[in-house]
PDB file of N, CA and C in Angstrom:
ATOM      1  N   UNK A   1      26.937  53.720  90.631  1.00  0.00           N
ATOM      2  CA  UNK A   1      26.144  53.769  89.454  1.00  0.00           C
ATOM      3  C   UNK A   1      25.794  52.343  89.028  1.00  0.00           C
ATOM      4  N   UNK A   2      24.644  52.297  88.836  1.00  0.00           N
ATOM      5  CA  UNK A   2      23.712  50.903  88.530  1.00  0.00           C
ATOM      6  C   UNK A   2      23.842  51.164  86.849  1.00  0.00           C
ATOM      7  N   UNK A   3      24.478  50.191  86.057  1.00  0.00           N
ATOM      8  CA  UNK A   3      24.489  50.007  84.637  1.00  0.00           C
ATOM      9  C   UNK A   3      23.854  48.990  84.288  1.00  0.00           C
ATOM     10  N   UNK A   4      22.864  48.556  83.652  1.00  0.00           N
ATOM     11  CA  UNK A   4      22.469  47.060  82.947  1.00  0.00           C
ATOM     12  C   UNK A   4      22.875  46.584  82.089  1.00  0.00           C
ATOM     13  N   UNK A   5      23.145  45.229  81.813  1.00  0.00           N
ATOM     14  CA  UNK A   5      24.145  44.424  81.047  1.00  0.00           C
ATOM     15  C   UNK A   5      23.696  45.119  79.393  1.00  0.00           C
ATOM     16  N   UNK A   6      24.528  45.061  78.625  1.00  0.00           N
ATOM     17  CA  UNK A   6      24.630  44.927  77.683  1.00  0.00           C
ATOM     18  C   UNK A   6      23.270  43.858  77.069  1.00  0.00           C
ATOM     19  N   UNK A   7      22.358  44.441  76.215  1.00  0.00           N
ATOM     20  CA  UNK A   7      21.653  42.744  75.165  1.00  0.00           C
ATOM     21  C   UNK A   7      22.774  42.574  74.718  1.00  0.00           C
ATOM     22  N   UNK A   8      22.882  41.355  74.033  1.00  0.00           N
ATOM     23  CA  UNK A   8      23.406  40.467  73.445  1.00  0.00           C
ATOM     24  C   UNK A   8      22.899  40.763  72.129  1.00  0.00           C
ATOM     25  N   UNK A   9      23.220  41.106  71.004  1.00  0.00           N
ATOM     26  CA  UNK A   9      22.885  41.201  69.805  1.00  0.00           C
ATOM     27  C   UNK A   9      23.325  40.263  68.674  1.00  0.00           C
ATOM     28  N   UNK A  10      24.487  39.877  68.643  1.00  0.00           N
ATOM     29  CA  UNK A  10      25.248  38.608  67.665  1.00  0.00           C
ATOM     30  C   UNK A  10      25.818  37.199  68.607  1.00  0.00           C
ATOM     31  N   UNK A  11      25.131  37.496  69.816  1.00  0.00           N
ATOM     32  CA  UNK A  11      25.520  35.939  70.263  1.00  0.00           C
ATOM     33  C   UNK A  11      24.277  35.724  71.300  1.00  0.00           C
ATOM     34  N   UNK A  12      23.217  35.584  70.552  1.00  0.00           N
ATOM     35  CA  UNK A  12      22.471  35.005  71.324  1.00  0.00           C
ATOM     36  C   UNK A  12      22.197  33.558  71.325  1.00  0.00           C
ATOM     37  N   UNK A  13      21.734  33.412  72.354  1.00  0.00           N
ATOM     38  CA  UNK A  13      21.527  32.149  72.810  1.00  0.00           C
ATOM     39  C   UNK A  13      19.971  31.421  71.895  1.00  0.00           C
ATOM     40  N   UNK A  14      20.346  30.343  71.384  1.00  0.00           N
ATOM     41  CA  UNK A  14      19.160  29.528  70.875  1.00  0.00           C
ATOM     42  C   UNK A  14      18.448  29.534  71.675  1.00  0.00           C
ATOM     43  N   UNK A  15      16.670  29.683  71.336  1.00  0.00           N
ATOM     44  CA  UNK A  15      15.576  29.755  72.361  1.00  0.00           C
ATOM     45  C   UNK A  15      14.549  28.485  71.377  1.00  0.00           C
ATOM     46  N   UNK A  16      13.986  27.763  72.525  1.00  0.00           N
ATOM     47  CA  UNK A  16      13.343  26.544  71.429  1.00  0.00           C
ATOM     48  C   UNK A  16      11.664  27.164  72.047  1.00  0.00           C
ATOM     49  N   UNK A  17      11.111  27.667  71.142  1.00  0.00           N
ATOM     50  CA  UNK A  17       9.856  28.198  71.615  1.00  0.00           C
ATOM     51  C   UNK A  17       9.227  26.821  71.462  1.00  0.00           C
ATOM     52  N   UNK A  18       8.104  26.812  72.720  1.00  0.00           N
ATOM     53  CA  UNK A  18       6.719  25.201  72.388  1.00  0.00           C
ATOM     54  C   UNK A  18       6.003  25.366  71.596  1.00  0.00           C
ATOM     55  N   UNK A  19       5.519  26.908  71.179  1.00  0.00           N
ATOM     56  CA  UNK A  19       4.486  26.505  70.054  1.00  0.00           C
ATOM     57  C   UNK A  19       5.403  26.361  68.698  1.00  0.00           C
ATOM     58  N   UNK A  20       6.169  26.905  68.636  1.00  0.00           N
ATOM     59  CA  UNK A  20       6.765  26.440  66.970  1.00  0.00           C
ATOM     60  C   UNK A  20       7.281  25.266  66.863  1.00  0.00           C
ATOM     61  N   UNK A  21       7.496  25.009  68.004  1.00  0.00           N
ATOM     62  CA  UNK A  21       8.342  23.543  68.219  1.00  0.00           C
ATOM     63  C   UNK A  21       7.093  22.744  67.854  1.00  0.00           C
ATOM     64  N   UNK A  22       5.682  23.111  68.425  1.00  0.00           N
ATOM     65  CA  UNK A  22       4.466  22.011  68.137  1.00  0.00           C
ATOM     66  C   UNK A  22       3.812  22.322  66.549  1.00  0.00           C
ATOM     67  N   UNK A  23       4.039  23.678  66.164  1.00  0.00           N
ATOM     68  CA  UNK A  23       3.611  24.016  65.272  1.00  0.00           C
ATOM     69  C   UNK A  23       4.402  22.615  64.039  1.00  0.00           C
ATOM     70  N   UNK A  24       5.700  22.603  63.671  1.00  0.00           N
ATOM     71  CA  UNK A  24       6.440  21.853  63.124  1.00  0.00           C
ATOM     72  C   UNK A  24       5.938  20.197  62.673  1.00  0.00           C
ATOM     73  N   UNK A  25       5.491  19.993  64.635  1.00  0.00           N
ATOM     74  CA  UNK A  25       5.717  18.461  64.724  1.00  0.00           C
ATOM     75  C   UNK A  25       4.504  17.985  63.845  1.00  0.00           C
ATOM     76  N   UNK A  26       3.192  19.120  64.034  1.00  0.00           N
ATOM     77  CA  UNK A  26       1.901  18.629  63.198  1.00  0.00           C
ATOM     78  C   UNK A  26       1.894  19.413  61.718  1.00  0.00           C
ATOM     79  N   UNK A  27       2.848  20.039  60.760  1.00  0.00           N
ATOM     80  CA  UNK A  27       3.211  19.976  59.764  1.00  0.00           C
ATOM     81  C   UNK A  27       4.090  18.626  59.763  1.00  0.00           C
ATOM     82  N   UNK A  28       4.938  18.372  60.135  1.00  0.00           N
ATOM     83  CA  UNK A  28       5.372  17.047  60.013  1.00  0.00           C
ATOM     84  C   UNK A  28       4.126  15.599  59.636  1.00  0.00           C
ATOM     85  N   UNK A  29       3.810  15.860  60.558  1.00  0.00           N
ATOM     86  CA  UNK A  29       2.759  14.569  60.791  1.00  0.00           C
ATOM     87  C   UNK A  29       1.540  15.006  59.878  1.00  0.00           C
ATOM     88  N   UNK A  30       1.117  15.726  59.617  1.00  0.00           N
ATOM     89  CA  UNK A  30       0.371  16.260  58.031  1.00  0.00           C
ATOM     90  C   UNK A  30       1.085  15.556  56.764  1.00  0.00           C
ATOM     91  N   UNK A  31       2.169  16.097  56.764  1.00  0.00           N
ATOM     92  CA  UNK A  31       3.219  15.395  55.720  1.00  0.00           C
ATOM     93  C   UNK A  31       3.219  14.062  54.996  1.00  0.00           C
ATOM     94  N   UNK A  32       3.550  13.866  56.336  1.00  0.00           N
ATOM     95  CA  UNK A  32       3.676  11.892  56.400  1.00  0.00           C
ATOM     96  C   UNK A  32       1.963  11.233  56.019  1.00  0.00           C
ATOM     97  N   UNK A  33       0.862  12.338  56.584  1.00  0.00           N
ATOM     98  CA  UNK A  33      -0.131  11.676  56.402  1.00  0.00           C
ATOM     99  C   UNK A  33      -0.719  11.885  54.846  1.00  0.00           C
ATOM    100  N   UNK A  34      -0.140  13.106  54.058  1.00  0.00           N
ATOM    101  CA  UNK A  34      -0.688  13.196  52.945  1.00  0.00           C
ATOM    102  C   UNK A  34      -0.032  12.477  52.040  1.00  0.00           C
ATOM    103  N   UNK A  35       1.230  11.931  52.354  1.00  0.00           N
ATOM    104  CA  UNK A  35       2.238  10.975  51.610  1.00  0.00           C
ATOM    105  C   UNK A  35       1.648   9.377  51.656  1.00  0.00           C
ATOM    106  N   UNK A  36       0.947   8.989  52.777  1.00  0.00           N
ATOM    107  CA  UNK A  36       0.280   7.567  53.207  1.00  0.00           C
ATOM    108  C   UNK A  36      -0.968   8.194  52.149  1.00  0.00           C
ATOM    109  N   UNK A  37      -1.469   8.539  52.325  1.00  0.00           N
ATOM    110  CA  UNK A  37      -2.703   8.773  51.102  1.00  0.00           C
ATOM    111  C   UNK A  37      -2.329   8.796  50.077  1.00  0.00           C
ATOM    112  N   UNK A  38      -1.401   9.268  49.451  1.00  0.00           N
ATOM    113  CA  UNK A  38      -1.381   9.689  48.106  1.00  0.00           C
ATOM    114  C   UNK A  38      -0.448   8.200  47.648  1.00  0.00           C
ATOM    115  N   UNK A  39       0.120   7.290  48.490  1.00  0.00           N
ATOM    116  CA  UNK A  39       0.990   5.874  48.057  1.00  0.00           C
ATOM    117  C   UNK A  39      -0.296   5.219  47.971  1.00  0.00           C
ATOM    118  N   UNK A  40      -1.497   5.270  48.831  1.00  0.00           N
ATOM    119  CA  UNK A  40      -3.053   4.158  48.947  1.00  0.00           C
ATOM    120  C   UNK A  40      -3.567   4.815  47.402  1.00  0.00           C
ATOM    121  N   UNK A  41      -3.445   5.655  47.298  1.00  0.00           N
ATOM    122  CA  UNK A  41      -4.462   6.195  46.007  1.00  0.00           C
ATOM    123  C   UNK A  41      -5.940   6.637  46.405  1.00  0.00           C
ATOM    124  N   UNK A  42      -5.694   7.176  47.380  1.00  0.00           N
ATOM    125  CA  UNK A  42      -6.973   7.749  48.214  1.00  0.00           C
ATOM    126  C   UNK A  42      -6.723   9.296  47.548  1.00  0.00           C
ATOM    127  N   UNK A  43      -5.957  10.238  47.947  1.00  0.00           N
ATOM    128  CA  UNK A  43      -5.355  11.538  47.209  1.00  0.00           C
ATOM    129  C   UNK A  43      -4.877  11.040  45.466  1.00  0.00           C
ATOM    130  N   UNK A  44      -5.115  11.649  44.819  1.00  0.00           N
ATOM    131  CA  UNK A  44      -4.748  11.562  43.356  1.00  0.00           C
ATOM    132  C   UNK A  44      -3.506  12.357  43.340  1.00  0.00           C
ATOM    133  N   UNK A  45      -2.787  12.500  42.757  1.00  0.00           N
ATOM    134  CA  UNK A  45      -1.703  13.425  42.662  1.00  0.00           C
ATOM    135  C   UNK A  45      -2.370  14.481  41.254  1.00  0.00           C
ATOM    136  N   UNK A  46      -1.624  15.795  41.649  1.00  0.00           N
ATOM    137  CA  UNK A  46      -2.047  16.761  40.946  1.00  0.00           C
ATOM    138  C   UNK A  46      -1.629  16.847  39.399  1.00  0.00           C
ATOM    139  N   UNK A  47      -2.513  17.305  38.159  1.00  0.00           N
ATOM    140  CA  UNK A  47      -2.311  17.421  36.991  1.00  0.00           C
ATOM    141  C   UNK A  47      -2.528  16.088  36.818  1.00  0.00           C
ATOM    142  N   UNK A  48      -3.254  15.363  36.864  1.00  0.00           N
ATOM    143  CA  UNK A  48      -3.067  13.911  36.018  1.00  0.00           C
ATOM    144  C   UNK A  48      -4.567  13.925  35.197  1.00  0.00           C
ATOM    145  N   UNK A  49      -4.568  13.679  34.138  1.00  0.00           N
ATOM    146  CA  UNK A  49      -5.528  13.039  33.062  1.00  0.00           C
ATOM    147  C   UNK A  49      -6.920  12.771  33.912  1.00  0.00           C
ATOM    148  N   UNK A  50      -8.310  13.053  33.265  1.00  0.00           N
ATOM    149  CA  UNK A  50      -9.138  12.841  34.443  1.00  0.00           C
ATOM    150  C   UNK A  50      -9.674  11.807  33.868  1.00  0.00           C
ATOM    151  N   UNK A  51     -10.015  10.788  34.809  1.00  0.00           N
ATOM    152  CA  UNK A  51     -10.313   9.277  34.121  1.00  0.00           C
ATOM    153  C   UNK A  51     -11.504   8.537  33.540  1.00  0.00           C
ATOM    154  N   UNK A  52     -12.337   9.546  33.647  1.00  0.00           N
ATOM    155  CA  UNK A  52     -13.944   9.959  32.809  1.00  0.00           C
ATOM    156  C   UNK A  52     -13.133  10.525  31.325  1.00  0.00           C
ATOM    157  N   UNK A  53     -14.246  10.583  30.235  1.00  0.00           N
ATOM    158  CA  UNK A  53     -13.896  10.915  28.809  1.00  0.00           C
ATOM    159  C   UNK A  53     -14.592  12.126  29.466  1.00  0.00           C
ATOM    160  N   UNK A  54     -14.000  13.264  28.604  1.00  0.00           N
ATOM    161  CA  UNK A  54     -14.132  14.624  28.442  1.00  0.00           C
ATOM    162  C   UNK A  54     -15.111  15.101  27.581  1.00  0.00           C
ATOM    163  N   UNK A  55     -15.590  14.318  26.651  1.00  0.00           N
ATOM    164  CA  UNK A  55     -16.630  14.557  25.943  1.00  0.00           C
ATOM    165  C   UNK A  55     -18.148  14.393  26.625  1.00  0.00           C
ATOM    166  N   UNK A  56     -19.074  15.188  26.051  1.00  0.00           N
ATOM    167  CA  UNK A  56     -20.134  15.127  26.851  1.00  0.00           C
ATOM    168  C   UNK A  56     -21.398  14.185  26.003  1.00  0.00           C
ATOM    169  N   UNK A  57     -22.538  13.804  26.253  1.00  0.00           N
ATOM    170  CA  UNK A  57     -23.353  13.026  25.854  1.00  0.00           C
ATOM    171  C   UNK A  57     -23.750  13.784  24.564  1.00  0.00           C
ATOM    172  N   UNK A  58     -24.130  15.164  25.096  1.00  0.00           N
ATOM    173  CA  UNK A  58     -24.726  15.885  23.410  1.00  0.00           C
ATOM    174  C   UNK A  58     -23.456  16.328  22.323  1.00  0.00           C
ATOM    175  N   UNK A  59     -22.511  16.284  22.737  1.00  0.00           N
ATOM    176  CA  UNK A  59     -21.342  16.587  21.926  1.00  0.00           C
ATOM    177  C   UNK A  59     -21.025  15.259  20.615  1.00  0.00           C
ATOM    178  N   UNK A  60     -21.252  14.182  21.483  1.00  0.00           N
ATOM    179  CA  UNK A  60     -21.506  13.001  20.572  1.00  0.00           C
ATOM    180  C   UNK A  60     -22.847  13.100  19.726  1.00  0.00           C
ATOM    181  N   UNK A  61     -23.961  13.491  20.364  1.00  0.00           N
ATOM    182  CA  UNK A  61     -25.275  14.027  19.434  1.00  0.00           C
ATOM    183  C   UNK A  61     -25.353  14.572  18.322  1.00  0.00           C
ATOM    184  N   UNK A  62     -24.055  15.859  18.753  1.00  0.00           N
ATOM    185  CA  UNK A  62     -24.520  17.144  17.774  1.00  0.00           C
ATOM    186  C   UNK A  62     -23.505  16.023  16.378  1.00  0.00           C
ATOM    187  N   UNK A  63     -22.473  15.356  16.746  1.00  0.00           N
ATOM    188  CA  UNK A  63     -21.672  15.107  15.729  1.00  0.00           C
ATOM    189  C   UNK A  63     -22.268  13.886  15.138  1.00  0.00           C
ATOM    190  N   UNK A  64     -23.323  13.718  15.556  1.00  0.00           N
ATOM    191  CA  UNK A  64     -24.184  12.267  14.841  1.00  0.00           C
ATOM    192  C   UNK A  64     -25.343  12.774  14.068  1.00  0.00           C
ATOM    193  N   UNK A  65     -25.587  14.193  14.761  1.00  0.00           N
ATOM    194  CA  UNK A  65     -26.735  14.854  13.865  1.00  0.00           C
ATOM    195  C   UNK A  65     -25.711  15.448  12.652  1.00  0.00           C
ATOM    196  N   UNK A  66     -24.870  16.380  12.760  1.00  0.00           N
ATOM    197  CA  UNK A  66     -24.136  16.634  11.656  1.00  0.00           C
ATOM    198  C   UNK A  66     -23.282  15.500  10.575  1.00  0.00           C
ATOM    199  N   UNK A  67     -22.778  14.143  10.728  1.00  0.00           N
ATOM    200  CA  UNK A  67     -22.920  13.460  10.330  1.00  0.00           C
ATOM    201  C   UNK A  67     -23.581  13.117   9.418  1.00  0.00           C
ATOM    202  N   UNK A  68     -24.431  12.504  10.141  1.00  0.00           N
ATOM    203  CA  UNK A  68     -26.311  12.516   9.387  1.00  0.00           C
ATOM    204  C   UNK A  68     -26.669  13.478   8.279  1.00  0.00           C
ATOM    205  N   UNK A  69     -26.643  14.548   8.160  1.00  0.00           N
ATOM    206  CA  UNK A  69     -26.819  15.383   7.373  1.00  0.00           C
ATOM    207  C   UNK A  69     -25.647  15.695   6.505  1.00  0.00           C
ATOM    208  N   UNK A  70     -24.462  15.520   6.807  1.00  0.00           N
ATOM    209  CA  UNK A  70     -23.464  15.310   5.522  1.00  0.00           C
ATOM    210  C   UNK A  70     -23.451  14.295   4.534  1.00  0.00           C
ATOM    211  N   UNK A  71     -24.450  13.121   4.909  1.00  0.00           N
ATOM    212  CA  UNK A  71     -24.523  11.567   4.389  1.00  0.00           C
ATOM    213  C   UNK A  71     -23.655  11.162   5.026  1.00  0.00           C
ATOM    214  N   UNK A  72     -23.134  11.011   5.650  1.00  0.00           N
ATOM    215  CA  UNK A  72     -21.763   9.922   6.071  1.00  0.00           C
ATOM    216  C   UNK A  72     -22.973   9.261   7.236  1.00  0.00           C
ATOM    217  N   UNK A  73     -23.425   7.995   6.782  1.00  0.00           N
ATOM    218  CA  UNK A  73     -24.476   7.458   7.941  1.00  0.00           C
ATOM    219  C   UNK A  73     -23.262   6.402   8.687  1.00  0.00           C
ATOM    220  N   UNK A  74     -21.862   5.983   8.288  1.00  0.00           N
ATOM    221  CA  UNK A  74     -21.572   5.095   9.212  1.00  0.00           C
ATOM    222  C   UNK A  74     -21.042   5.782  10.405  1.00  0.00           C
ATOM    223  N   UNK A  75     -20.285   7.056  10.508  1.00  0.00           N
ATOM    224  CA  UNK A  75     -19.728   7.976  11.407  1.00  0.00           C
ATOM    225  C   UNK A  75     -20.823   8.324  12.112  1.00  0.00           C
ATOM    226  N   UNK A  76     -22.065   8.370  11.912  1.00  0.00           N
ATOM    227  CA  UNK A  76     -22.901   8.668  12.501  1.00  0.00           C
ATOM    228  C   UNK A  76     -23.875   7.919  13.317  1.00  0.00           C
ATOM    229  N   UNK A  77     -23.971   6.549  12.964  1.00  0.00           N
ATOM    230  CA  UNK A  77     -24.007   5.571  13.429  1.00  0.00           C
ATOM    231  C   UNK A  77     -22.984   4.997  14.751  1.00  0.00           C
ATOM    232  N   UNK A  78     -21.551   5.333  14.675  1.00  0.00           N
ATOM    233  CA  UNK A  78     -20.853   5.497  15.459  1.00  0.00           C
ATOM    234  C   UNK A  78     -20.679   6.744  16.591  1.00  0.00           C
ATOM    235  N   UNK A  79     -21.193   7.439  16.351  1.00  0.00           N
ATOM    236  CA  UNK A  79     -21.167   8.771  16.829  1.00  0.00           C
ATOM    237  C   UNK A  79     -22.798   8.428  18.315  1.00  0.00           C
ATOM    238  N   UNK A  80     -23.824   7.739  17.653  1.00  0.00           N
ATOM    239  CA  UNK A  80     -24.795   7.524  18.708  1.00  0.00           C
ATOM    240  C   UNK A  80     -24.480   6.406  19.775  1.00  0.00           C
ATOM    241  N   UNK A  81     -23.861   5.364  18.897  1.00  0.00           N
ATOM    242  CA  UNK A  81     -23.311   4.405  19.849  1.00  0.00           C
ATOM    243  C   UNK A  81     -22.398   4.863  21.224  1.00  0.00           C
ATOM    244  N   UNK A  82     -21.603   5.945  20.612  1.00  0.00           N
ATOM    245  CA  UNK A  82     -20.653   7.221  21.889  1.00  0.00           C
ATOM    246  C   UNK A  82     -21.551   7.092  22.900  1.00  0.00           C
ATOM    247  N   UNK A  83     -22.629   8.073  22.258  1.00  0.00           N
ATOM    248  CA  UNK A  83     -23.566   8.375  23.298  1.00  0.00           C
ATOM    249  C   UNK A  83     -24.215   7.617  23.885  1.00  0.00           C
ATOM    250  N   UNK A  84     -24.836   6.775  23.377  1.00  0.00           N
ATOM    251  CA  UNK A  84     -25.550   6.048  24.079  1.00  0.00           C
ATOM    252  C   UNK A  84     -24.868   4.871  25.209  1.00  0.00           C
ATOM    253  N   UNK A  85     -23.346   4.930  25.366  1.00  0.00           N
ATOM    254  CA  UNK A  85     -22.415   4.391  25.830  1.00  0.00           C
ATOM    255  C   UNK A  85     -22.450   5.406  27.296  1.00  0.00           C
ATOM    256  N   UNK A  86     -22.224   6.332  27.098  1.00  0.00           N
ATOM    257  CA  UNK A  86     -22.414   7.634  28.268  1.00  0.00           C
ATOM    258  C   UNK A  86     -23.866   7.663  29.278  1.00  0.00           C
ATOM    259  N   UNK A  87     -25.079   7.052  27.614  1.00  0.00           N
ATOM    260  CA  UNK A  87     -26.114   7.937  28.622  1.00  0.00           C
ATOM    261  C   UNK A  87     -27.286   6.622  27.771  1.00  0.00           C
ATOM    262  N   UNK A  88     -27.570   5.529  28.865  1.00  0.00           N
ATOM    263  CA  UNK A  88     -27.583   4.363  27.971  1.00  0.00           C
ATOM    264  C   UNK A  88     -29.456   4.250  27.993  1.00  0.00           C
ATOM    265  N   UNK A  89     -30.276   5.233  28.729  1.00  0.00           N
ATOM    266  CA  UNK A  89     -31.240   4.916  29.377  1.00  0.00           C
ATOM    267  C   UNK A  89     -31.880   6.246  28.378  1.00  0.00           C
ATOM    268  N   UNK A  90     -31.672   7.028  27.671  1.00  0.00           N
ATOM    269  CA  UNK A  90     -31.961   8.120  26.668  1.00  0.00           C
ATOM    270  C   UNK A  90     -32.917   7.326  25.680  1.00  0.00           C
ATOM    271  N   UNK A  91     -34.034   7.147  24.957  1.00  0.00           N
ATOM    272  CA  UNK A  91     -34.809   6.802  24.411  1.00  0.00           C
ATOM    273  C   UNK A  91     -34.935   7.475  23.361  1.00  0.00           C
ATOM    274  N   UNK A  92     -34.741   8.869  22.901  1.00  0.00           N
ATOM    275  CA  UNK A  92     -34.104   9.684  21.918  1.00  0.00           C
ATOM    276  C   UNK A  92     -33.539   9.515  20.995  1.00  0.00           C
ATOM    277  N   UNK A  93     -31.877   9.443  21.453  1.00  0.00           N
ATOM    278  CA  UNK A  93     -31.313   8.246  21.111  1.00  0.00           C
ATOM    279  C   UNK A  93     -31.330   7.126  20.409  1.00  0.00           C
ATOM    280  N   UNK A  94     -32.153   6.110  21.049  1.00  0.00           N
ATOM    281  CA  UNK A  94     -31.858   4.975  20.311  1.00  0.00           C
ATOM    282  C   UNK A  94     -32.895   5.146  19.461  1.00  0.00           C
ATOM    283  N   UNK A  95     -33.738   5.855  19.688  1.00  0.00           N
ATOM    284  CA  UNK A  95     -34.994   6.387  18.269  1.00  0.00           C
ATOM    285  C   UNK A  95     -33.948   6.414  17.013  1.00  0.00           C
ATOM    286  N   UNK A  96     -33.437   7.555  17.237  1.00  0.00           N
ATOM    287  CA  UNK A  96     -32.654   8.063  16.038  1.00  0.00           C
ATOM    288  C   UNK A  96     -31.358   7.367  15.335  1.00  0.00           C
ATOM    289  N   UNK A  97     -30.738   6.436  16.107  1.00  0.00           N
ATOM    290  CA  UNK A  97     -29.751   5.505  15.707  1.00  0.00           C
ATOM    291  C   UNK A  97     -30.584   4.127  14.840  1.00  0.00           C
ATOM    292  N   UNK A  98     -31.763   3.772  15.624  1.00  0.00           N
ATOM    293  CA  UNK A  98     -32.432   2.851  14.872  1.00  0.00           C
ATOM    294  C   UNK A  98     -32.721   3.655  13.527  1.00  0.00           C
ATOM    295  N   UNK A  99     -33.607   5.028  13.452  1.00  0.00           N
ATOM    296  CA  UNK A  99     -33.466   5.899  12.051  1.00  0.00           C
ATOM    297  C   UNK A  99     -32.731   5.835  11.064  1.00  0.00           C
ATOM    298  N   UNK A 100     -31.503   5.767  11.443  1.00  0.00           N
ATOM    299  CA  UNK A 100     -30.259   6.552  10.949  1.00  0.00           C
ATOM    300  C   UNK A 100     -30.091   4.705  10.434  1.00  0.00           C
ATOM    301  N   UNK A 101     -30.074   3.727  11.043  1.00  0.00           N
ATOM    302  CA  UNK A 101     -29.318   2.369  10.685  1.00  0.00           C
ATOM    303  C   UNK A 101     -30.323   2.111   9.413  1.00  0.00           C
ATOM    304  N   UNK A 102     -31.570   2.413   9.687  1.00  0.00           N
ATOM    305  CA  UNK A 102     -32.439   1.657   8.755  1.00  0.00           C
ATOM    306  C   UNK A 102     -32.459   2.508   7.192  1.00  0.00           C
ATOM    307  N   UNK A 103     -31.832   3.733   7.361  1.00  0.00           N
ATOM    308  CA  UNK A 103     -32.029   4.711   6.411  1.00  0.00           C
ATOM    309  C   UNK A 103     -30.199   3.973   5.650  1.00  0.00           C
ATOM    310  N   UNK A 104     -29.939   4.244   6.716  1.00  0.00           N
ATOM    311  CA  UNK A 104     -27.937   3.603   5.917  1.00  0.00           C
ATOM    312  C   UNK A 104     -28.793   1.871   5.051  1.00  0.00           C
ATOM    313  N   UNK A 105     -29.428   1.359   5.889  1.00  0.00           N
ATOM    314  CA  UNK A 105     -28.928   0.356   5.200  1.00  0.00           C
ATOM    315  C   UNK A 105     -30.018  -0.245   4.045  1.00  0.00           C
ATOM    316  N   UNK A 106     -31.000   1.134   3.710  1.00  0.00           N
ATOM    317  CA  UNK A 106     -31.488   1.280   2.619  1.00  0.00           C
ATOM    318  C   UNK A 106     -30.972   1.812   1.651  1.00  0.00           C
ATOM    319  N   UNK A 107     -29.193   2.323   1.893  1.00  0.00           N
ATOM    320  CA  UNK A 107     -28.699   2.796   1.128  1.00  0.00           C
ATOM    321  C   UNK A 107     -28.416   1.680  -0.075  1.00  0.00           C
ATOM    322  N   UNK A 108     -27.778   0.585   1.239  1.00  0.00           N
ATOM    323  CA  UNK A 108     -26.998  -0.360   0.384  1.00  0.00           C
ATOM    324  C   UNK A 108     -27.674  -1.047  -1.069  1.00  0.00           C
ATOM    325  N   UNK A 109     -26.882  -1.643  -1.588  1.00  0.00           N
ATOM    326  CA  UNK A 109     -27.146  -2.065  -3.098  1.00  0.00           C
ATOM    327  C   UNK A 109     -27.670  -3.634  -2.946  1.00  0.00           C
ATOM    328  N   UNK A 110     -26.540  -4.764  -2.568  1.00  0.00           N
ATOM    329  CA  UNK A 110     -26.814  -5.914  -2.629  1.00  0.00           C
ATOM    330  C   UNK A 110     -27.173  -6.481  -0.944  1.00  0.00           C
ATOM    331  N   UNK A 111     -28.120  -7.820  -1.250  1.00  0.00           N
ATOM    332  CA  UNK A 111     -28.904  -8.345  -0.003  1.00  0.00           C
ATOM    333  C   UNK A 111     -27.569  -8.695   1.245  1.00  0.00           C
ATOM    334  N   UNK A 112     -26.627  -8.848   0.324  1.00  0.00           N
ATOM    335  CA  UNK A 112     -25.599  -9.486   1.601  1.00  0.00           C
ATOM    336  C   UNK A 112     -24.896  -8.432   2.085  1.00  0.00           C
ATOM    337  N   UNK A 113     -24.889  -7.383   1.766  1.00  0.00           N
ATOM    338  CA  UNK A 113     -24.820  -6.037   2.226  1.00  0.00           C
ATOM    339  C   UNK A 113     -25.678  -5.677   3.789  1.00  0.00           C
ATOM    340  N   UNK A 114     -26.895  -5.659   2.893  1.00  0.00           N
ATOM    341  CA  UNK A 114     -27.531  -5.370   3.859  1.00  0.00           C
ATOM    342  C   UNK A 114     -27.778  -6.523   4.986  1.00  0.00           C
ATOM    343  N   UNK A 115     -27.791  -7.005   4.950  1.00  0.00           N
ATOM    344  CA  UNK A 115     -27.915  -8.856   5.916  1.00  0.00           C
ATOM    345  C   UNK A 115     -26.424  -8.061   7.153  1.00  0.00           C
ATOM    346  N   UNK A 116     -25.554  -8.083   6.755  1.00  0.00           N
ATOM    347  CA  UNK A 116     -24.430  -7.591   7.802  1.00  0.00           C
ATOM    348  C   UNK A 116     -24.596  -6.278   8.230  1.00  0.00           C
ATOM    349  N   UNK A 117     -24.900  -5.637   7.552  1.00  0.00           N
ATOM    350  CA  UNK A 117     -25.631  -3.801   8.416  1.00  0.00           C
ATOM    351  C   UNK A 117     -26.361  -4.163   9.508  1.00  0.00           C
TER     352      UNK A 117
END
């Protein structure tokens, strides 16, 4: 009678397969390469602050037009300068900031007032 061995079930022998073995070596070497990028500052690391302002060109607008219309002409005056800091080539803009300066500084009372406006 011809019997065949027993498998082996709890003592098998380590088997080193080539593709997982290669699979590994180029996760490895991925690794190392996203670590050399991210020490150069080529990769940013994740969650960090984005290094542009978050505010947008008309967001500074709308709060220079509302401004403007509350009377507060120096916040608003400041509020176009934002913008026009963002978006410097807008002609709009500096229409309405020149507006807005010449109207503030017809507010003022005395000449040396207005001389520094």
């Amino acid at each position: 009678m011809n019997v065949s061995p027993r498998k082996p079930l709890f003592n098998r022998r380590p088997q080193s397969n080539i593709y997982r073995m290669f699979i590994y070596v180029v996760m490895l070497l991925g690794a190392v390469w996203i670590l050399q990028q991210v020490s150069k500052g080529d990769i940013k690391p994740l969650f960090q602050p984005t290094p542009v302002p978050t505010r947008t060109f008309t967001s500074f607008i709308e709060e220079a037009e509302a401004n403007a219309k509350a009377g507060s002409m120096n916040a608003a005056i400041l509020a176009y300068k934002e913008a026009l800091k963002l978006n410097p080539n807008d002609a709009q803009t500096w229409a309405e900031l020149a507006r807005i300066q010449t109207y503030s500084s017809t507010l003022l009372i005395t000449n040396p007032e207005k001389k520094t406006a």
